[in-house]
N, C-alpha and C. Protein backbone atom coordinates (compact mmCIF):
# COMPACT_ATOMS: atom_id res chain seq x y z
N UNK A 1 0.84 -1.17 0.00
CA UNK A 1 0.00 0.00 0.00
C UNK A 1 0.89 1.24 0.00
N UNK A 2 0.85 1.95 -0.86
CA UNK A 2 1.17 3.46 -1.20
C UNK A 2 0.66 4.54 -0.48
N UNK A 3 0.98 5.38 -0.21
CA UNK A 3 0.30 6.85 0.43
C UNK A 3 0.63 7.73 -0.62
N UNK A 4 0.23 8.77 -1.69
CA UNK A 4 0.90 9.45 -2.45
C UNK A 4 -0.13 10.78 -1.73
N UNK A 5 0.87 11.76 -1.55
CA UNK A 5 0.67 12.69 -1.47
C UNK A 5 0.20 13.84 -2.45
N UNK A 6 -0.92 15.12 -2.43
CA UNK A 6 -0.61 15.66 -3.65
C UNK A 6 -1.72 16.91 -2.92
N UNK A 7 -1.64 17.77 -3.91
CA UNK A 7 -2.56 19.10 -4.01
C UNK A 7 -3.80 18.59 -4.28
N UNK A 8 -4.73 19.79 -3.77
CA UNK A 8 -5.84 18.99 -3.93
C UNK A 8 -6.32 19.94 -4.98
N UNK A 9 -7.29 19.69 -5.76
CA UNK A 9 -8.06 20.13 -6.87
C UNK A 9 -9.47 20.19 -6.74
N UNK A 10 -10.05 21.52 -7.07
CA UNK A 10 -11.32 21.81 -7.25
C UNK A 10 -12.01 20.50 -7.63
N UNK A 11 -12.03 19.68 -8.11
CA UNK A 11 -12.17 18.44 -9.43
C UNK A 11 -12.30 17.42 -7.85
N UNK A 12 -11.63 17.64 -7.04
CA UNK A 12 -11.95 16.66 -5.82
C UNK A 12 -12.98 16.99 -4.54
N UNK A 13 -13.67 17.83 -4.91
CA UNK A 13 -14.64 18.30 -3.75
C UNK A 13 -15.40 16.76 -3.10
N UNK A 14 -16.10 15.93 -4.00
CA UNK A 14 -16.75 15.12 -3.34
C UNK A 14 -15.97 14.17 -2.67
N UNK A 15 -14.67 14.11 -3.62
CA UNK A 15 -13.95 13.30 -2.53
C UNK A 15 -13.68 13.35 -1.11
N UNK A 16 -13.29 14.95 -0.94
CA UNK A 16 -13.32 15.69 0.39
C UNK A 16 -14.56 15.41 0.92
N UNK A 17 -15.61 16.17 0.42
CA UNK A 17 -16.59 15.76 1.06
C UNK A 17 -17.26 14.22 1.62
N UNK A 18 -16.86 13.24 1.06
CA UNK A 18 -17.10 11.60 1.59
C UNK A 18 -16.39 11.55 2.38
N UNK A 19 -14.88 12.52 2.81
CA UNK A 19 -14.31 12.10 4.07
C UNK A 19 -14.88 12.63 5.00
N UNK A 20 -15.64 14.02 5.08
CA UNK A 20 -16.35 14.41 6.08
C UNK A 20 -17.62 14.08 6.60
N UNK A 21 -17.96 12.98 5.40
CA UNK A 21 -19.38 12.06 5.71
C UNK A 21 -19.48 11.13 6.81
N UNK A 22 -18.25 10.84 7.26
CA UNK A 22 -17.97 9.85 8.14
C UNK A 22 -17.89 10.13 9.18
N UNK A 23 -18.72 9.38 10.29
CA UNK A 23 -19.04 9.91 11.52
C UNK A 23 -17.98 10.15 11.87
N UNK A 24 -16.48 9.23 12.36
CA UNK A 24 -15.21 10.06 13.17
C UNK A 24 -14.54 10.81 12.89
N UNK A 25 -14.90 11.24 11.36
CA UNK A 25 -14.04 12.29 10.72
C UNK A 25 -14.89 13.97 11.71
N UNK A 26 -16.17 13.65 11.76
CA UNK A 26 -17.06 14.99 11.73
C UNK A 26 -16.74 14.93 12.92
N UNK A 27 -16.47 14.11 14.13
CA UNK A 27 -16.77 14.18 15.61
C UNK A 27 -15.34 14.67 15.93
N UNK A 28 -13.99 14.56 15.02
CA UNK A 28 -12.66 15.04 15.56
C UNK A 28 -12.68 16.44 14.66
N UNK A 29 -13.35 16.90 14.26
CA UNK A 29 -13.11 18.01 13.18
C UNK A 29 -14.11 19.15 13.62
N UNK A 30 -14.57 20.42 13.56
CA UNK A 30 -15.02 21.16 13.58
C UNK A 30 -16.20 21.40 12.65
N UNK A 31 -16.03 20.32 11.88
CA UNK A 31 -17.75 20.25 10.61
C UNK A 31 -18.77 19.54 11.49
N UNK A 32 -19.92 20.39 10.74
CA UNK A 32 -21.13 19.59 10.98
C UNK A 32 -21.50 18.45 10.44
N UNK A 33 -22.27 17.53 10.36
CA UNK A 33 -22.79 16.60 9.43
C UNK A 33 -23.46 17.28 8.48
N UNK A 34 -23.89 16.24 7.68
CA UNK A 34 -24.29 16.16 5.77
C UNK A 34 -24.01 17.99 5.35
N UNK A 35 -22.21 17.33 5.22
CA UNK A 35 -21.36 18.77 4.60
C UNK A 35 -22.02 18.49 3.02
N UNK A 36 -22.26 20.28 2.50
CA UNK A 36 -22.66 19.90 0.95
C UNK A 36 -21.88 20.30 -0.16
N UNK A 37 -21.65 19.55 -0.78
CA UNK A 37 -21.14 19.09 -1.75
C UNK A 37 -20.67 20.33 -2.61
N UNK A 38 -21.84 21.69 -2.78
CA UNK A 38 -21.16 22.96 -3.03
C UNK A 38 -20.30 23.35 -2.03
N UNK A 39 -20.06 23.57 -0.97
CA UNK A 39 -19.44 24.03 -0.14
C UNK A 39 -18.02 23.98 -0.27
N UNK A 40 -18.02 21.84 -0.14
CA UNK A 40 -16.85 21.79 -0.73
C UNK A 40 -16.09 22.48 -1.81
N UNK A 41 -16.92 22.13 -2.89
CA UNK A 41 -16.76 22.53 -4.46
C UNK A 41 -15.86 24.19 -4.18
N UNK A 42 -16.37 25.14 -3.28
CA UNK A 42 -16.24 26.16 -3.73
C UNK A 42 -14.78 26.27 -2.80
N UNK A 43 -15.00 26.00 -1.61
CA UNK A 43 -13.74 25.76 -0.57
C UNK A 43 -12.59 25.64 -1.52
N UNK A 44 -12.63 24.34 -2.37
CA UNK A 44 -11.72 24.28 -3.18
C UNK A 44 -11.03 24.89 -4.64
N UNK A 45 -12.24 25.21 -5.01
CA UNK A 45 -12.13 26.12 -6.25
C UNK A 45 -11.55 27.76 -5.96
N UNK A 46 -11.93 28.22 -4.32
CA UNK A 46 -11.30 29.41 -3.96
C UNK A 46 -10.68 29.67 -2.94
N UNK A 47 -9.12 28.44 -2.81
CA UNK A 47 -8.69 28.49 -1.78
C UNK A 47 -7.77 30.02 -1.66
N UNK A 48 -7.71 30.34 -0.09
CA UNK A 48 -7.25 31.64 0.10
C UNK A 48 -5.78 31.47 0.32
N UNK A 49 -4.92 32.92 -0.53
CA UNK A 49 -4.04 33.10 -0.36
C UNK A 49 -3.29 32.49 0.75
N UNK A 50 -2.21 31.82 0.79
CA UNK A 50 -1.50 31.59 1.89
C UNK A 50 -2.12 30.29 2.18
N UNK A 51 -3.01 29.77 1.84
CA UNK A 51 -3.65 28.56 2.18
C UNK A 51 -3.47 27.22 1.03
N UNK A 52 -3.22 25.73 1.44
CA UNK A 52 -2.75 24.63 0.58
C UNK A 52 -3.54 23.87 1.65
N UNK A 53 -4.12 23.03 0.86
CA UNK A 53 -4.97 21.82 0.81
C UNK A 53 -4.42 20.57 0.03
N UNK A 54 -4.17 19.32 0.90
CA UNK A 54 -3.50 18.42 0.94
C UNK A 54 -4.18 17.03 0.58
N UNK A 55 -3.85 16.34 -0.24
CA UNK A 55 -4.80 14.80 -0.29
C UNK A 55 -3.94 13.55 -0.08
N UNK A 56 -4.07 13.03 0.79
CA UNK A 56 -3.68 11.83 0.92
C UNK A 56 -4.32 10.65 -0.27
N UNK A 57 -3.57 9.92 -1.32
CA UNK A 57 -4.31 8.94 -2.05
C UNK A 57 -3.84 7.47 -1.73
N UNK A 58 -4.67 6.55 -1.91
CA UNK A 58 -4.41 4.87 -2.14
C UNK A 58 -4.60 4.60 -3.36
N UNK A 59 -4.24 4.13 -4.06
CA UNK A 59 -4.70 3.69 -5.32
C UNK A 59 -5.79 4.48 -6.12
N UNK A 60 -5.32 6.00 -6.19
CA UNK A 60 -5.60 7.01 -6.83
C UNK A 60 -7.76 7.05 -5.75
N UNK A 61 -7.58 6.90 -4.55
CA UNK A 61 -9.02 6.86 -3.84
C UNK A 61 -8.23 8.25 -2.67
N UNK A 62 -9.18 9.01 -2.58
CA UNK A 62 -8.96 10.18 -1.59
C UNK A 62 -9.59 9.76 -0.07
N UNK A 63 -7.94 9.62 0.98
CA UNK A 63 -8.24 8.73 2.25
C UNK A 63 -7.94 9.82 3.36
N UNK A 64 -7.29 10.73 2.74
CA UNK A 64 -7.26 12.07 4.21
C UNK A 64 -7.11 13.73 3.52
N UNK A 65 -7.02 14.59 4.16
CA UNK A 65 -6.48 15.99 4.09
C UNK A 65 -6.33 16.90 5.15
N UNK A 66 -5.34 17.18 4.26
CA UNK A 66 -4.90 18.72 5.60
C UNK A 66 -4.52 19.79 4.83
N UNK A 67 -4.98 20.94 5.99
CA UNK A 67 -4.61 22.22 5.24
C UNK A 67 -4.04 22.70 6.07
N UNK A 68 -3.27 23.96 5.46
CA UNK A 68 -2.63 24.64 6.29
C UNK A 68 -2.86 25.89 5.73
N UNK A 69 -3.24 26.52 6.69
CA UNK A 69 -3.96 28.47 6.60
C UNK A 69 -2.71 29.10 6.93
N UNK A 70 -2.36 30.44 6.17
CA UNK A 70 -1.05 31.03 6.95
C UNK A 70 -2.29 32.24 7.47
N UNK A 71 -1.68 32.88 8.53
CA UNK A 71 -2.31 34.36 9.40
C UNK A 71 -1.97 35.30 8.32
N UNK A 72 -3.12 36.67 7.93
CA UNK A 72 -2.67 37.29 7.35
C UNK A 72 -2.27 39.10 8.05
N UNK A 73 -1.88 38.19 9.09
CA UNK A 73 -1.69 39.96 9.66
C UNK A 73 -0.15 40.20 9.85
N UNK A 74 0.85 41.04 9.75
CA UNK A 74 2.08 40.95 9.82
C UNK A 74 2.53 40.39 10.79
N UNK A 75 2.15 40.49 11.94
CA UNK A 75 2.50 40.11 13.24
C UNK A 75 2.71 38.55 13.85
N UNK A 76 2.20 37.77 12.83
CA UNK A 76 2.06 36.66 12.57
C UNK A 76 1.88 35.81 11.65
N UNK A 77 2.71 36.80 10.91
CA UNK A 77 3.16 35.96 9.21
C UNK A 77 3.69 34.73 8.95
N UNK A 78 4.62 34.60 10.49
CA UNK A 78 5.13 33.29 10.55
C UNK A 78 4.59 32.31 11.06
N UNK A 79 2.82 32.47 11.40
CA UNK A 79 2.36 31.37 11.83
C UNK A 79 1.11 30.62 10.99
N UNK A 80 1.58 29.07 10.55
CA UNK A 80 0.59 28.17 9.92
C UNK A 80 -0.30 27.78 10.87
N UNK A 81 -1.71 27.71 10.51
CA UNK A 81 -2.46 26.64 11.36
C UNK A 81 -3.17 25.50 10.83
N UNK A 82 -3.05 23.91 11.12
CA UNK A 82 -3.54 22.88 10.44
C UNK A 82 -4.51 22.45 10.94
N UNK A 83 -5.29 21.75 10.08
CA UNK A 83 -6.71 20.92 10.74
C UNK A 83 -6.28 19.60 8.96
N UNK A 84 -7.00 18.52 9.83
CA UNK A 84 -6.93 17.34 9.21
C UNK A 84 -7.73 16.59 9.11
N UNK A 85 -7.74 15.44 8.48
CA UNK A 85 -8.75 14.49 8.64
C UNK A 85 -8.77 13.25 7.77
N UNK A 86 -8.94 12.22 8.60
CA UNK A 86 -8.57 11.18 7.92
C UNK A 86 -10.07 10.07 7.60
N UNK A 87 -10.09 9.58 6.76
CA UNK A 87 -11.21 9.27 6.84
C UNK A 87 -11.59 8.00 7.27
N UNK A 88 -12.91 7.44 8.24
CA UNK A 88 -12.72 6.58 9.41
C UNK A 88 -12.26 5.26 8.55
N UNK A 89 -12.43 4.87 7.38
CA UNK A 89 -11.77 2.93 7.25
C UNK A 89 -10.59 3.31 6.79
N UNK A 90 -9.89 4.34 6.94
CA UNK A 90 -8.16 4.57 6.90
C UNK A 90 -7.70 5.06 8.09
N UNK A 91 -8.07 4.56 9.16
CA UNK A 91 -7.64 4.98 10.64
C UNK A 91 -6.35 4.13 10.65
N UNK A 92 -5.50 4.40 11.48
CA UNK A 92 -4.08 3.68 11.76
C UNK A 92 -3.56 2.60 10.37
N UNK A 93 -4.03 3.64 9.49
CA UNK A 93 -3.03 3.06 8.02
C UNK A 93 -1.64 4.24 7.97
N UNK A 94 -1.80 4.65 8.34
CA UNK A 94 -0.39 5.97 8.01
C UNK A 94 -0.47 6.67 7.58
N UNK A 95 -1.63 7.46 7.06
CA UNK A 95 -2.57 8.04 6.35
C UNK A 95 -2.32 9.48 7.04
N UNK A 96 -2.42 9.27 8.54
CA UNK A 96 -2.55 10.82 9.49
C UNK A 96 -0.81 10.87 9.40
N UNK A 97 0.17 10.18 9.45
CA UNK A 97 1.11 10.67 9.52
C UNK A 97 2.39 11.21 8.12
N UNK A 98 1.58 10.58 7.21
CA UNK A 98 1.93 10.56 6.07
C UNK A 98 1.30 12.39 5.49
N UNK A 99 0.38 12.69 5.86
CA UNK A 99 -0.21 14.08 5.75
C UNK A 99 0.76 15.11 6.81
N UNK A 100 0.90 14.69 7.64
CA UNK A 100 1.75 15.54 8.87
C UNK A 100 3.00 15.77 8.08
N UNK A 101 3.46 14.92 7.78
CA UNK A 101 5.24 15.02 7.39
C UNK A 101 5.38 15.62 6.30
N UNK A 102 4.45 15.86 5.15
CA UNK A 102 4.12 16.60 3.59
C UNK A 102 3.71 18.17 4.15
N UNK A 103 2.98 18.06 5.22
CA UNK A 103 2.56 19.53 5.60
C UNK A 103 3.47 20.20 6.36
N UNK A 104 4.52 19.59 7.24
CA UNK A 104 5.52 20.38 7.90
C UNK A 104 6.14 20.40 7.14
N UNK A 105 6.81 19.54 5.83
CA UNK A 105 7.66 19.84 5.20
C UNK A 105 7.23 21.09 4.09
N UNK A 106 6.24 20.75 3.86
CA UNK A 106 6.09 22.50 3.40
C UNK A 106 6.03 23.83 4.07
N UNK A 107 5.90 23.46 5.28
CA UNK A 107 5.82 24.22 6.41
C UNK A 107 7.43 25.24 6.30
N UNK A 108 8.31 24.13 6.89
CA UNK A 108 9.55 24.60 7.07
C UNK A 108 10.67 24.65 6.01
N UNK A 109 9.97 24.37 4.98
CA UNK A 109 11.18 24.28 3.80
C UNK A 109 10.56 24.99 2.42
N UNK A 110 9.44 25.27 2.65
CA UNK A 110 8.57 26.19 1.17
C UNK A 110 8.33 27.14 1.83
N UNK A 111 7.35 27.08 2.59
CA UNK A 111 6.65 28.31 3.07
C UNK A 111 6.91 29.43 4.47
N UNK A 112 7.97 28.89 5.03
CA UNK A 112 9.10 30.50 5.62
C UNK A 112 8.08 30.14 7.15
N UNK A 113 7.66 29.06 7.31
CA UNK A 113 6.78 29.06 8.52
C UNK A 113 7.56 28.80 10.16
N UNK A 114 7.45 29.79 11.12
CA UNK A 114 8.19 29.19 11.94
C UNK A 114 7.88 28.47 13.26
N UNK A 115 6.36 28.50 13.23
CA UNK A 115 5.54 28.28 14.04
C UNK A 115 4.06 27.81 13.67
N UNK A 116 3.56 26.29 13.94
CA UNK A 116 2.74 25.60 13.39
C UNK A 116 1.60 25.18 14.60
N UNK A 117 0.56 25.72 14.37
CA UNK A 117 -0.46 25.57 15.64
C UNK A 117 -1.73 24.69 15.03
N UNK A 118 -2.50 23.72 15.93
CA UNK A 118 -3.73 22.97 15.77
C UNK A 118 -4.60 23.18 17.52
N UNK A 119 -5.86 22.65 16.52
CA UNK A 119 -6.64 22.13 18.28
C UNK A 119 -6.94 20.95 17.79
N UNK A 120 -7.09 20.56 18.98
CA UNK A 120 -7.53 18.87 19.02
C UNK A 120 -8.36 18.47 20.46
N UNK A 121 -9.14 17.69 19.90
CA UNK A 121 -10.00 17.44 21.20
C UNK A 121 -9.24 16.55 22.03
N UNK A 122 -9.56 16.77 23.62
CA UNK A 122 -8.59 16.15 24.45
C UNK A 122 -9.06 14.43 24.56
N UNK A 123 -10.01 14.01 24.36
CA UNK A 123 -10.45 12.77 24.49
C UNK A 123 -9.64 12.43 22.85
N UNK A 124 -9.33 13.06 22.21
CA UNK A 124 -8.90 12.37 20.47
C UNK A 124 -7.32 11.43 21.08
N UNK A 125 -6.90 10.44 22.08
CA UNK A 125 -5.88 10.41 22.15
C UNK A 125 -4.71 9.88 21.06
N UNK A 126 -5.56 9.17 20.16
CA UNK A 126 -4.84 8.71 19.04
C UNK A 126 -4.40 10.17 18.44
N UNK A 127 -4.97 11.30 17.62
CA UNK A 127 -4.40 12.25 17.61
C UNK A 127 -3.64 13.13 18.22
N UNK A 128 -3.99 13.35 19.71
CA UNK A 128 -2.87 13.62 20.36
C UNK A 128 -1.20 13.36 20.57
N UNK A 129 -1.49 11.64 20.39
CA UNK A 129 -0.13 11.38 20.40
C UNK A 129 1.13 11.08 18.81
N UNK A 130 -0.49 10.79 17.55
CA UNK A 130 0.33 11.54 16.58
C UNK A 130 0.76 13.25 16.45
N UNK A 131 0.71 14.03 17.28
CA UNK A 131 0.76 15.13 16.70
C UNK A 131 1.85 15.37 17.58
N UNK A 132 2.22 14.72 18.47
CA UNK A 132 3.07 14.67 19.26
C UNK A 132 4.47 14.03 19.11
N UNK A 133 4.02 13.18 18.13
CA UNK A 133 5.40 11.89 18.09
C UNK A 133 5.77 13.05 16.64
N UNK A 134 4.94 14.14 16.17
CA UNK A 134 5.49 14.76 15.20
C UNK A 134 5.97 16.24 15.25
N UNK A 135 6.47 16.48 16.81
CA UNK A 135 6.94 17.24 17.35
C UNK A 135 5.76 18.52 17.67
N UNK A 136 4.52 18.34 17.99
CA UNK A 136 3.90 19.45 18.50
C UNK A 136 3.97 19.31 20.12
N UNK A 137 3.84 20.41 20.69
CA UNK A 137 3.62 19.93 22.23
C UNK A 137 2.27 20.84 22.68
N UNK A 138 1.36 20.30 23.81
CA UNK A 138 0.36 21.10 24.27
C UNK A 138 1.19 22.39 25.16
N UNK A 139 0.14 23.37 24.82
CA UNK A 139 0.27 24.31 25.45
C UNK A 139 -0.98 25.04 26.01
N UNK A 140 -2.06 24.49 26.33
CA UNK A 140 -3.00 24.48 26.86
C UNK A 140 -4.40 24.02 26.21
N UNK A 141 -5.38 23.95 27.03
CA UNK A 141 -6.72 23.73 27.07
C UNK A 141 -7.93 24.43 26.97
N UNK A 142 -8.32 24.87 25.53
CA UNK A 142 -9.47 25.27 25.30
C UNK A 142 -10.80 24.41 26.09
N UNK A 143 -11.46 25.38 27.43
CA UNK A 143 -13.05 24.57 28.13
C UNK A 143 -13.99 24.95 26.91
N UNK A 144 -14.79 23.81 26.87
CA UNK A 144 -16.09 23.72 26.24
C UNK A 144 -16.23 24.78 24.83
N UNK A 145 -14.80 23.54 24.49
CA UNK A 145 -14.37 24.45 22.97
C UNK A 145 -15.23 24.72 21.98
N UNK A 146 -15.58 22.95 21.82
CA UNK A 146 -16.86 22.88 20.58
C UNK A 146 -17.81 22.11 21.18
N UNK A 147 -19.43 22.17 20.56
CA UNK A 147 -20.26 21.68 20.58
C UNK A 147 -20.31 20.22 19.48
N UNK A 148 -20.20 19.45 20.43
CA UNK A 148 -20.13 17.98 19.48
C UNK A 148 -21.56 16.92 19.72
N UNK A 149 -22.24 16.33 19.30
CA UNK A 149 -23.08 15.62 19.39
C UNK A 149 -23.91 15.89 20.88
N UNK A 150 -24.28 17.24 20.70
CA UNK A 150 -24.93 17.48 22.29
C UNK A 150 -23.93 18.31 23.25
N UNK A 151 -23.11 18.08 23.09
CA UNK A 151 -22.56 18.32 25.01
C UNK A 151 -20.77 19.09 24.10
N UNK A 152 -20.56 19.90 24.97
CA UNK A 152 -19.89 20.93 25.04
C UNK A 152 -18.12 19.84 25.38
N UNK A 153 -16.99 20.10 24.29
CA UNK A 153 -15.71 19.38 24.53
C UNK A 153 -14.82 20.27 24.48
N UNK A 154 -13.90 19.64 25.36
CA UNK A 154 -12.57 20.67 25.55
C UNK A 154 -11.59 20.38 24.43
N UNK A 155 -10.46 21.22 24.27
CA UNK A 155 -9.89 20.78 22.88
C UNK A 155 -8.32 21.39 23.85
N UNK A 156 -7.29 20.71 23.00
CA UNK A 156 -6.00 21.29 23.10
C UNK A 156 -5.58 22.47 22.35
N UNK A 157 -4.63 23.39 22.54
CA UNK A 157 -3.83 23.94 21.96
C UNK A 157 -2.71 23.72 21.87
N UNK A 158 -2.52 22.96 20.69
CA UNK A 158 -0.72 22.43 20.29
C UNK A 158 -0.35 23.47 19.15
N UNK A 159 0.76 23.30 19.61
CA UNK A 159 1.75 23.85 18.12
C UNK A 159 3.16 22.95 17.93
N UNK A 160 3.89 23.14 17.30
CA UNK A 160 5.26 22.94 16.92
C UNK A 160 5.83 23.85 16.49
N UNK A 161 7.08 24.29 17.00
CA UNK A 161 8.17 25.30 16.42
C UNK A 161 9.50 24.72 15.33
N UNK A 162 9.64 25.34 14.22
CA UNK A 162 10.31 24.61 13.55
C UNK A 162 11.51 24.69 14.53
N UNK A 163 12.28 23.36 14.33
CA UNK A 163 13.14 23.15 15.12
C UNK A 163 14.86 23.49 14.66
N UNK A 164 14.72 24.04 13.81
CA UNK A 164 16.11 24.36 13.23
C UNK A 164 15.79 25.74 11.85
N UNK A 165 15.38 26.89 12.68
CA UNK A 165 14.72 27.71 11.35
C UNK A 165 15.95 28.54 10.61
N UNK A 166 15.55 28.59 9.55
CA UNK A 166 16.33 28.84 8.21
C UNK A 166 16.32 30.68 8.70
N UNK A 167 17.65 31.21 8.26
CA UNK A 167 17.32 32.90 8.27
C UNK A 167 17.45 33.71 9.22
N UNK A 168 17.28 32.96 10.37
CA UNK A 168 16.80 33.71 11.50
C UNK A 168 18.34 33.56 12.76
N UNK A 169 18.66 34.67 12.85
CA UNK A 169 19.70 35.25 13.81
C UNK A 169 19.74 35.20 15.25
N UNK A 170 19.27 34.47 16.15
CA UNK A 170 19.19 34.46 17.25
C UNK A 170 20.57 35.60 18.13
N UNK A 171 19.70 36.13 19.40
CA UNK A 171 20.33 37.02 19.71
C UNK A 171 20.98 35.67 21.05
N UNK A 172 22.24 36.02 20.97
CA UNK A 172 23.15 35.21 22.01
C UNK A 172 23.64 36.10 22.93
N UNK A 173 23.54 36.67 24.59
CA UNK A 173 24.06 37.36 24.99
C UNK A 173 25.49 37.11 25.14
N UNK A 174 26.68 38.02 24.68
CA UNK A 174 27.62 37.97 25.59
C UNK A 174 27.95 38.04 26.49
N UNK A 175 29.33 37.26 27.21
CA UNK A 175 29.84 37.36 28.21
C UNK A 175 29.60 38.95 29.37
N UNK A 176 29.69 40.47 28.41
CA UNK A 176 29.82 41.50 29.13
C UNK A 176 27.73 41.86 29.31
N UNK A 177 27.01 41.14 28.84
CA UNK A 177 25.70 41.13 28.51
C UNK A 177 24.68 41.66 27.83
N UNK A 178 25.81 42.32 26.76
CA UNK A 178 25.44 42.57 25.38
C UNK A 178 25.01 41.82 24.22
């Protein structure tokens, strides 16, 4: 089994959309149920500046995605934020980590990013600890983040800092403490 990575295309909305059809995709994600099919369509046809949308394939079948939004305010030019999703009969195929490693690598080697933030619900522990084994760490706890099937869930705030950033001059004090 293959994972091929790739851009996603207007031309794939329903695909996207059948991953969000699936109950564990909608319950770890911030969508509602029966997402429509324009929505997608247009999501994709007018993605925003600074923004890349990701497809995980098997045998040319669409099994996950992630995007990554850049901030458009100066102050935080250097920060990406991802949301993902894998779709539920490709759970623990490699699918979620195979999307992680294509999106940081564009992260830190295309797109000048030096700081990469997600939420995640705290009960998601399978996501937690992929996002973890892929260098994000929590840095706190959004209460009664989202409304999920009734009842109000807390979510994490993770990020990852690129760990070796390109460009950037760190100030080292000297010895006299200059």
């Amino acid at each position: 089994m293959s994972i091929v990575i790739r851009h996603a295309e207007p031309s794939d909305f329903e695909a996207v959309q059948s991953i969000f059809e699936a109950p564990e995709a909608i319950a770890g994600t911030l969508q509602v149920p029966f997402p429509s099919a324009e929505a997608w369509r247009k999501l994709l046809a007018e993605q925003q500046p600074g923004g890349k949308i990701l497809l995980a394939t098997i045998d040319g079948r669409v099994v996950g995605q992630i995007g990554i939004h850049t901030v458009p305010r100066p102050r935080r030019a250097h920060v990406g934020y991802i949301g993902m999703a894998v779709h539920d009969e490709w759970h623990h195929q490699g699918v979620g980590s195979a999307l992680l490693q294509a999106a940081i690598s564009l992260a830190d080697n295309w797109l000048h990013l030096l700081r990469l933030e997600l939420t995640v619900y705290t009960d998601n522990e399978v996501a937690v600890r992929l996002y973890k084994k892929h260098g994000f760490f929590i840095e706190g706890t959004h209460r009664a983040y989202a409304l999920r099937d009734g009842k109000y869930v807390d979510a994490y705030a993770m990020a990852r800092i690129h760990p070796n950033p390109p460009n950037i001059a760190l100030h080292r004090p000297t010895s006299d403490g200059r």
